[in-house]
Protein backbone atom coordinates (compact mmCIF):
# COMPACT_ATOMS: atom_id res chain seq x y z
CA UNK A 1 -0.57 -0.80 34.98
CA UNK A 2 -3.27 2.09 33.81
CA UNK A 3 -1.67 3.00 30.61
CA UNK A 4 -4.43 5.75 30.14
CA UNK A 5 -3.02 7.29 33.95
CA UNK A 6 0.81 6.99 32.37
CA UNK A 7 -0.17 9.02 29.10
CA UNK A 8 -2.32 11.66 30.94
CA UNK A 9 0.92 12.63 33.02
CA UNK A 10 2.58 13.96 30.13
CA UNK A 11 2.06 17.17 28.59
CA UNK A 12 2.65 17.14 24.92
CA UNK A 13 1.05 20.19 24.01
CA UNK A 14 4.41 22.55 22.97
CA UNK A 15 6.40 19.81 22.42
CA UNK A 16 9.26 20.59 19.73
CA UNK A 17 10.79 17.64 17.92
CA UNK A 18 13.88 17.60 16.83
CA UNK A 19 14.73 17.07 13.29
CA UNK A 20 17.94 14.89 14.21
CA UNK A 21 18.62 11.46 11.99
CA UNK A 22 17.63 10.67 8.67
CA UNK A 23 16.83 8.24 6.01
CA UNK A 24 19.44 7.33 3.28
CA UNK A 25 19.15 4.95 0.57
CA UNK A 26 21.85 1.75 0.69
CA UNK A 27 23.18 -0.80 -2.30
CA UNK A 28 21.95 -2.97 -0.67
CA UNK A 29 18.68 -5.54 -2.09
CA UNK A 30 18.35 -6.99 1.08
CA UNK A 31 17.83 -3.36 2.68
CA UNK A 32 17.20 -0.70 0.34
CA UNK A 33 16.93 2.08 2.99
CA UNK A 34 17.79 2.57 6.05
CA UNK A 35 16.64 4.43 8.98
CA UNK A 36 19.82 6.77 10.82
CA UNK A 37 20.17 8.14 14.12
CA UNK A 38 21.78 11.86 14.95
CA UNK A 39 25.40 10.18 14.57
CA UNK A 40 24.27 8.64 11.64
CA UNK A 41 24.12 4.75 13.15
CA UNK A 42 21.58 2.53 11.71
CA UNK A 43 19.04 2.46 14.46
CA UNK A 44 18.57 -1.52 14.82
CA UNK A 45 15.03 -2.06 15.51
CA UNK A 46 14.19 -0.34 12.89
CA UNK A 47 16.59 -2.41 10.20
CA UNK A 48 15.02 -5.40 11.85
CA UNK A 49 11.52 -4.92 10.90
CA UNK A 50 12.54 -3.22 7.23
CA UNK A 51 13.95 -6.39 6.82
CA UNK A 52 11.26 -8.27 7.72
CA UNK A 53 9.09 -6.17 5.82
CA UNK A 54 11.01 -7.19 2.46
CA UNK A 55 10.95 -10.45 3.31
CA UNK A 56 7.05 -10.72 3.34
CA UNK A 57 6.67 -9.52 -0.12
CA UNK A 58 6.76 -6.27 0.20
CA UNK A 59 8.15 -3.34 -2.09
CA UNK A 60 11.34 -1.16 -1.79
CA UNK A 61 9.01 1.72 -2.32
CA UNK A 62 7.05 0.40 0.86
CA UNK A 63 9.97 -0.37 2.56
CA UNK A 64 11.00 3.38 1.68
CA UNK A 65 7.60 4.81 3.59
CA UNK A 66 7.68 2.80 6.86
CA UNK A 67 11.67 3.97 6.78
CA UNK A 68 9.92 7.61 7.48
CA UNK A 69 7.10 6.53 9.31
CA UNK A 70 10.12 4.68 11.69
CA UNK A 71 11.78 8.05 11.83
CA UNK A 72 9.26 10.03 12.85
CA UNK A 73 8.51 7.71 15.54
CA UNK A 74 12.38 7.61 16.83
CA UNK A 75 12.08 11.38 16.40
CA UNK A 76 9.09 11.39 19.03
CA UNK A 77 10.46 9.50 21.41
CA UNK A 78 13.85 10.87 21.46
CA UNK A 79 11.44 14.51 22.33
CA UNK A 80 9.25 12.43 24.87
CA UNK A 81 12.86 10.76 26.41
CA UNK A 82 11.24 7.38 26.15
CA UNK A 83 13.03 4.41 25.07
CA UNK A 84 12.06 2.18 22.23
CA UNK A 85 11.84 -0.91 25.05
CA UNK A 86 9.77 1.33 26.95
CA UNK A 87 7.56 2.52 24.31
CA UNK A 88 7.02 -0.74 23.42
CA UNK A 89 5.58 -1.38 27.30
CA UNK A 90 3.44 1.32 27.42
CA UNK A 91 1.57 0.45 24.14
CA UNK A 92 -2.17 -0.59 25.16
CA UNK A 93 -3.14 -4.27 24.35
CA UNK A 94 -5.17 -4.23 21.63
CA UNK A 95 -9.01 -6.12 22.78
């Protein structure tokens, strides 16, 4: 597949993204924040690598940035309508 050919098709240029989700602080050691969706559901792939995340070491303030950075992301692709799976297929092998 051309990935370049894929991402030239789109036109991104007056794209609005929507502010919809959120991130909210939990109890919770083992997750200290977590990333929300517009109905407020913990979006899953995102829990799975904050968890991950913590469990290499890292901080809660750390895990408290990439919660954003996660968001921002779902925010995009919810404007593009492109699926996390999919996302995920039309990322370029690094090389």
């Amino acid at each position: 597949m051309d990935h370049a050919a894929v991402m030239d098709e789109r036109e991104v240029t007056g794209l609005v993204v929507a502010w919809v989700g959120r991130v909210e602080a939990t109890s919770a050691t083992a997750l200290p924040w977590v990333v929300l969706d517009g109905a407020g559901r913990a979006i899953t792939p995102a829990t799975e690598f904050l968890r991950e995340l913590l469990a290499c070491g890292n901080t809660a303030a750390s895990c408290r940035s990439y919660a954003f950075d996660l968001l921002r992301w779902f925010r995009f692709l919810a404007a593009v309508d492109v699926e996390w799976s999919r996302a995920l297929s039309l990322t370029p092998a690094a090389g």
